[in-house]
C-alpha atoms as a PDB file:
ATOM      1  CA  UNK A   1       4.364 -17.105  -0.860  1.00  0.00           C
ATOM      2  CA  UNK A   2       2.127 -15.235   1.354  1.00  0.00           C
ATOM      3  CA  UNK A   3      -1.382 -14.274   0.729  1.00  0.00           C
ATOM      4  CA  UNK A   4      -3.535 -11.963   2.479  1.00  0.00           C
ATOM      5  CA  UNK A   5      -6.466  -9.156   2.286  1.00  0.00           C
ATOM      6  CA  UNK A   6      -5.825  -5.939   3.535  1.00  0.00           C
ATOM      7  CA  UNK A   7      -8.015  -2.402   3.881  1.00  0.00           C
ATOM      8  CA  UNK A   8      -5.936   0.491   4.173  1.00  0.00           C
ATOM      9  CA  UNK A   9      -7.029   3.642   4.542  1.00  0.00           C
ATOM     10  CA  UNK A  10      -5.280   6.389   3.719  1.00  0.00           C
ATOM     11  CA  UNK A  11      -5.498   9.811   6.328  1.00  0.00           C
ATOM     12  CA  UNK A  12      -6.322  13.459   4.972  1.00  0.00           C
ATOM     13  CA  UNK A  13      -3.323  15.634   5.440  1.00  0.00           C
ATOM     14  CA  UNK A  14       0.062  16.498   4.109  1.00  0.00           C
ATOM     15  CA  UNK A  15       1.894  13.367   5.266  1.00  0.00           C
ATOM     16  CA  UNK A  16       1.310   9.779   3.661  1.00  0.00           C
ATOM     17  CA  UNK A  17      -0.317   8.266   6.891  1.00  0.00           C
ATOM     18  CA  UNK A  18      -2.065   5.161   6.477  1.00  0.00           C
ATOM     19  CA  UNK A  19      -3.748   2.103   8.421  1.00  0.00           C
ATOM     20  CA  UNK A  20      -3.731  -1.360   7.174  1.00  0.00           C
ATOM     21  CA  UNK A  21      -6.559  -3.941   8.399  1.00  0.00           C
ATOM     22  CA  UNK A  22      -6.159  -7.683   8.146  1.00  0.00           C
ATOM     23  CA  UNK A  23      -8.104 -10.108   9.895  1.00  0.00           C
ATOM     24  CA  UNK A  24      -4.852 -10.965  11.899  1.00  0.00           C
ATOM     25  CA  UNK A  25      -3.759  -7.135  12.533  1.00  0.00           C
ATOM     26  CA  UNK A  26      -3.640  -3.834  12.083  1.00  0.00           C
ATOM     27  CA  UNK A  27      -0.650  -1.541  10.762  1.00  0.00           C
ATOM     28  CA  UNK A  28       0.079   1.765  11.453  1.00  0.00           C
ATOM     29  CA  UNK A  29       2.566   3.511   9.185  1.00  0.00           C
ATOM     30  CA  UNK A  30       4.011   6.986   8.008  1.00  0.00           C
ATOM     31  CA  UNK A  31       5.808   7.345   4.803  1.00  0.00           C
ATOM     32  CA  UNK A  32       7.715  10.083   3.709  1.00  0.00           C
ATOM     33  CA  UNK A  33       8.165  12.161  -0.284  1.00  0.00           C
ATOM     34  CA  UNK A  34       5.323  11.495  -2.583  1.00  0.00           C
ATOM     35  CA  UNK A  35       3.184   8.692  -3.475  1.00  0.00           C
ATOM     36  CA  UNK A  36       4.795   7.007  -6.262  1.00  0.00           C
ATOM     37  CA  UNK A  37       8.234   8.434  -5.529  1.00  0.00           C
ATOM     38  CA  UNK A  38      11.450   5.996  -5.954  1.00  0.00           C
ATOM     39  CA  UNK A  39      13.132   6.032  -2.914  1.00  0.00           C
ATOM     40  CA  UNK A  40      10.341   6.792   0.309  1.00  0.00           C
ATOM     41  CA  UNK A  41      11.541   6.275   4.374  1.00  0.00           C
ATOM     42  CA  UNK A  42       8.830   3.996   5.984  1.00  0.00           C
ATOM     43  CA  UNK A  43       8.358   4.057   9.751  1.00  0.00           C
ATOM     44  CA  UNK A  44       5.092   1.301  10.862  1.00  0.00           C
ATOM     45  CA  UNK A  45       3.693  -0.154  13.762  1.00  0.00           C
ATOM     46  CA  UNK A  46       1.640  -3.723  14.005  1.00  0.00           C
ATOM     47  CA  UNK A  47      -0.893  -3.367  16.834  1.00  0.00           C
ATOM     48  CA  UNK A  48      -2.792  -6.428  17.635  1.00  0.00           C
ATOM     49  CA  UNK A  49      -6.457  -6.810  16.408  1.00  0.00           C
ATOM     50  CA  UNK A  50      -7.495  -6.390  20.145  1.00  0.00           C
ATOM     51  CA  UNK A  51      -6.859  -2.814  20.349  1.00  0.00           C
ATOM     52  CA  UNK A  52      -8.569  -1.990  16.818  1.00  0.00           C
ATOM     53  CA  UNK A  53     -11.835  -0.181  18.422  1.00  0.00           C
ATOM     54  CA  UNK A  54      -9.855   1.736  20.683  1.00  0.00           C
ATOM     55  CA  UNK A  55      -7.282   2.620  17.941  1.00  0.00           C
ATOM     56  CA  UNK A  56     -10.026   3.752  15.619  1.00  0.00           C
ATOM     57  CA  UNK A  57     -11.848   6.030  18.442  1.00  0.00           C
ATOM     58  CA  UNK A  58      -8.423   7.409  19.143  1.00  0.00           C
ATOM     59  CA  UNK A  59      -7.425   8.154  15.412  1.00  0.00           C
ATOM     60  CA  UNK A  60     -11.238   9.924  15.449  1.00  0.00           C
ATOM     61  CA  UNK A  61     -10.638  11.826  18.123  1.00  0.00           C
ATOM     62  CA  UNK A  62      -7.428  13.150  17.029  1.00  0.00           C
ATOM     63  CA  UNK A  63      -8.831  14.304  13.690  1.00  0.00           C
ATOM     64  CA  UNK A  64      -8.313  12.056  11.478  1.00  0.00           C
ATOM     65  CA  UNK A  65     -10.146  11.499   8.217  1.00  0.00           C
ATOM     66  CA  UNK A  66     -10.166   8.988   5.738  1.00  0.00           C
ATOM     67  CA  UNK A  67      -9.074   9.540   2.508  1.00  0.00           C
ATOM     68  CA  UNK A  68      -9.655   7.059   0.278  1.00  0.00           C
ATOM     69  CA  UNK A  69      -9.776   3.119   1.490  1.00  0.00           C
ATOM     70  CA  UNK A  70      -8.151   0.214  -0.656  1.00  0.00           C
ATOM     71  CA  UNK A  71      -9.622  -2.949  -0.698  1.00  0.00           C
ATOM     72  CA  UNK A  72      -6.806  -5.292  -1.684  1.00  0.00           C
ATOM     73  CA  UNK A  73      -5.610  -8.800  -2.072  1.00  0.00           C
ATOM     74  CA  UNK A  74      -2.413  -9.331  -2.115  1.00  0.00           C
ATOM     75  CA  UNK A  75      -0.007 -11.941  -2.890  1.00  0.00           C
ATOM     76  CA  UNK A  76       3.629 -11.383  -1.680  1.00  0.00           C
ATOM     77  CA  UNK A  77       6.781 -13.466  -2.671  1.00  0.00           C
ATOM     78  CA  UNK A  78      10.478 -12.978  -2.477  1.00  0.00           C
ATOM     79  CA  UNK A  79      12.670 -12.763  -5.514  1.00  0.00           C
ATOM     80  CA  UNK A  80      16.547 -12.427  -5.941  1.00  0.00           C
ATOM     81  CA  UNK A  81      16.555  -9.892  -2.877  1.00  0.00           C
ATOM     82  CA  UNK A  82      13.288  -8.162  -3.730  1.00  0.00           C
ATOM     83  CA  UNK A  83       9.987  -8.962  -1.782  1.00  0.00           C
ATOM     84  CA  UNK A  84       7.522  -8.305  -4.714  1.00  0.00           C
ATOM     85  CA  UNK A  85       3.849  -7.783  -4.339  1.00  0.00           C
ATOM     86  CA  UNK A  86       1.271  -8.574  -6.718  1.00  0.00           C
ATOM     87  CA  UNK A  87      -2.175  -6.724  -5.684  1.00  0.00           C
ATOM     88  CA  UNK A  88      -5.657  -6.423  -6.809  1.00  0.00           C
ATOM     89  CA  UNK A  89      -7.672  -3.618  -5.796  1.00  0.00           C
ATOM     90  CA  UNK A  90     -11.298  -3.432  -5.719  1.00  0.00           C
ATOM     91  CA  UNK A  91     -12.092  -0.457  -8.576  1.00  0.00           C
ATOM     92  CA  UNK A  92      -8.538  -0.022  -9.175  1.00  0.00           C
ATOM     93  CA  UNK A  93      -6.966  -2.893 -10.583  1.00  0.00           C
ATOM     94  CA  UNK A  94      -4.143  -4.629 -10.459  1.00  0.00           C
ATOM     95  CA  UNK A  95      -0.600  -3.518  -9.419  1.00  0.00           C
ATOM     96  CA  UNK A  96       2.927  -4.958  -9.126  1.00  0.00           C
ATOM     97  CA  UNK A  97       5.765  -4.166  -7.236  1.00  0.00           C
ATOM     98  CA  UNK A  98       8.969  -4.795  -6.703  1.00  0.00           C
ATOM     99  CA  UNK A  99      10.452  -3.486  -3.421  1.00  0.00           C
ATOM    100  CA  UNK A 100      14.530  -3.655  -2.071  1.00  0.00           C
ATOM    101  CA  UNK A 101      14.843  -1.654   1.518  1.00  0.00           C
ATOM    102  CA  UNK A 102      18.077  -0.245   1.943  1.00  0.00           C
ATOM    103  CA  UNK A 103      19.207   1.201   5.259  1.00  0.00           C
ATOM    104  CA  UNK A 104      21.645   3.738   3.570  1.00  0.00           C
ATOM    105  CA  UNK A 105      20.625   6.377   1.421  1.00  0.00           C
ATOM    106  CA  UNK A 106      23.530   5.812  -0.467  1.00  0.00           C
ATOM    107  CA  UNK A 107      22.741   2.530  -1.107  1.00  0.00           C
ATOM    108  CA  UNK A 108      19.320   3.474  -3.152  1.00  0.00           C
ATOM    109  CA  UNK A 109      20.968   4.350  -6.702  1.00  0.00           C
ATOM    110  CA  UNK A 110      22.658   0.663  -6.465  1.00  0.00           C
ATOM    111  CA  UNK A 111      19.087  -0.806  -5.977  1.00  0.00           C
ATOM    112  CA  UNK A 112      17.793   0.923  -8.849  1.00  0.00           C
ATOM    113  CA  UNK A 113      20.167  -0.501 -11.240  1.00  0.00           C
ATOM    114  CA  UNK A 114      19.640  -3.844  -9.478  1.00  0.00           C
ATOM    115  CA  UNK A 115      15.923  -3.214 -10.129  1.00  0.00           C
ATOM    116  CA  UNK A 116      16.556  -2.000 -13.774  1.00  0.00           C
ATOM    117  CA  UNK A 117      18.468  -5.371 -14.381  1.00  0.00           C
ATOM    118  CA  UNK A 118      15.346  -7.045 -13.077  1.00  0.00           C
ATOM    119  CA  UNK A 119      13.393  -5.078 -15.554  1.00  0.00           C
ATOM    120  CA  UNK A 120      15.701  -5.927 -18.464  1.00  0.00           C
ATOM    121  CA  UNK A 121      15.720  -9.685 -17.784  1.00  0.00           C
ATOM    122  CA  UNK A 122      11.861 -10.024 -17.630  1.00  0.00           C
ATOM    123  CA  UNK A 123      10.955  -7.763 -20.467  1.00  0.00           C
ATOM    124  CA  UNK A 124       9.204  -5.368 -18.345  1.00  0.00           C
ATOM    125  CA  UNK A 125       8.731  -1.418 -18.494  1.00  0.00           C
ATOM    126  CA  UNK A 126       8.307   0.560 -15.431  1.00  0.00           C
ATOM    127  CA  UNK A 127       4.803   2.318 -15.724  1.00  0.00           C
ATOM    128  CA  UNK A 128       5.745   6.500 -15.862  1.00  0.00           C
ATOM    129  CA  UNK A 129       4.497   8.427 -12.636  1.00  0.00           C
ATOM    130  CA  UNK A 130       2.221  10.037 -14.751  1.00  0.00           C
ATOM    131  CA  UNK A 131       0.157   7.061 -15.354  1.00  0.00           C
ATOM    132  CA  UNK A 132      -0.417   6.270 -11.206  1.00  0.00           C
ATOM    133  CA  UNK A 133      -1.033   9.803 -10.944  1.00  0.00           C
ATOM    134  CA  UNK A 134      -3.519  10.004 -13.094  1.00  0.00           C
ATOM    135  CA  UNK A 135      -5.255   6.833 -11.994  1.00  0.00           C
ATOM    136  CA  UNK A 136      -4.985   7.693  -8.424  1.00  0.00           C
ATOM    137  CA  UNK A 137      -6.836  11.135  -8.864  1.00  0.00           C
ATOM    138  CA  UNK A 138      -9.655   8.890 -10.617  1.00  0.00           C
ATOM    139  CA  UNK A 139      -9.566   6.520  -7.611  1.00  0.00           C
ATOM    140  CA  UNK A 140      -9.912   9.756  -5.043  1.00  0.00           C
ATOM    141  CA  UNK A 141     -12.597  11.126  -6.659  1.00  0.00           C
ATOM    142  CA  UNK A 142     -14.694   7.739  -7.049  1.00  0.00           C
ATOM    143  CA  UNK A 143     -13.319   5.033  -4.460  1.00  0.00           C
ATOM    144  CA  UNK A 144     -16.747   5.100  -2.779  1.00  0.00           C
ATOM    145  CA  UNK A 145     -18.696   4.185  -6.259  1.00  0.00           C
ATOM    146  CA  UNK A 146     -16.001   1.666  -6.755  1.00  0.00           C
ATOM    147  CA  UNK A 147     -16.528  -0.119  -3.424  1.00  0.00           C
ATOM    148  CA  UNK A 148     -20.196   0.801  -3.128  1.00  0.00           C
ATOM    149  CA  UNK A 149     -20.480  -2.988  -2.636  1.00  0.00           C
ATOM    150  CA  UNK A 150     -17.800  -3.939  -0.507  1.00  0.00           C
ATOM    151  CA  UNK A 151     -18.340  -4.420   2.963  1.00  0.00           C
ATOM    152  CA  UNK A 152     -15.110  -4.272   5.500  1.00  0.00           C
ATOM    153  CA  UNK A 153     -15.815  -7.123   7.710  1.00  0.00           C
ATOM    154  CA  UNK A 154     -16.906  -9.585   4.469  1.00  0.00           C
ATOM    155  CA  UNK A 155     -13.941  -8.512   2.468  1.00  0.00           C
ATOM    156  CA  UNK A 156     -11.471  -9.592   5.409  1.00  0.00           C
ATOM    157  CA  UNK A 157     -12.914 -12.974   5.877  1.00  0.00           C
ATOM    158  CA  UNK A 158     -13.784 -13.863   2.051  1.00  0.00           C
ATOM    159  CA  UNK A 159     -11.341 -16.822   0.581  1.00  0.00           C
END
């Protein structure tokens, strides 16, 4: 089991373009569809924490604006052939997720029934989109009263 504190922020625009902080590194990554959608392709890129000013003026120069930050601990753990997450976010709350990366697109309708049986055997329902969606437009609109207290470089280093 792995354990670790993360701020991502998410980038203004049409695309799902995010950066994760740790205190160990930074990650770069696109993903495409919707938030929340089953099946998403994820393309990412660790940078080492020694290029993080230069990667931030960079990103500014280029245009782009933060979103919405998360401020999240996360525990992560492999079960059965799923790498499951278990996060709390500061203001948001706390989320679980079970993951299974496929390389073949036909292979994504087989790891939804493997997920389903998961599901099933642990008694647990899958939360409707409608839900996130709703708590997600609550988090756009008020991350920055939710994390009014939070500062980055405390959050990172905090046990």
């Amino acid at each position: 089991m792995k354990e670790e504190r993360q701020i991502t922020s998410y980038f203004k625009g049409d695309v799902d373009f995010r950066l994760m902080n740790t205190s160990d590194y930074l990650k770069l990554w696109l993903k495409t569809g919707k938030i929340h959608d089953d099946a998403r392709e994820e393309m990412s890129v660790i940078i080492d924490k020694k290029y993080e000013k230069d990667l931030l003026k960079m990103l500014d120069i280029l245009g782009y604006e933060i979103e919405i930050k998360w401020y999240r601990k996360r525990l992560e753990l492999t079960f059965k052939d799923f790498e499951v997450t278990i996060d709390y976010t500061v203001g948001y709350g706390y989320i679980v997720e079970f993951e299974l990366m496929v390389e073949d697109d036909k292979k994504i309708e087989e790891a939804k029934n493997k997920l389903n049986e998961v599901f099933k055997e642990f008694n647990i329902a899958d939360t409707p989109n409608a839900v996130f969606n709703k708590k997600i437009q609550d988090y756009k609109v008020n991350w920055h009263k939710y994390t009014k207290d939070v500062n980055d470089n405390e959050f990172l280093i905090e046990k």
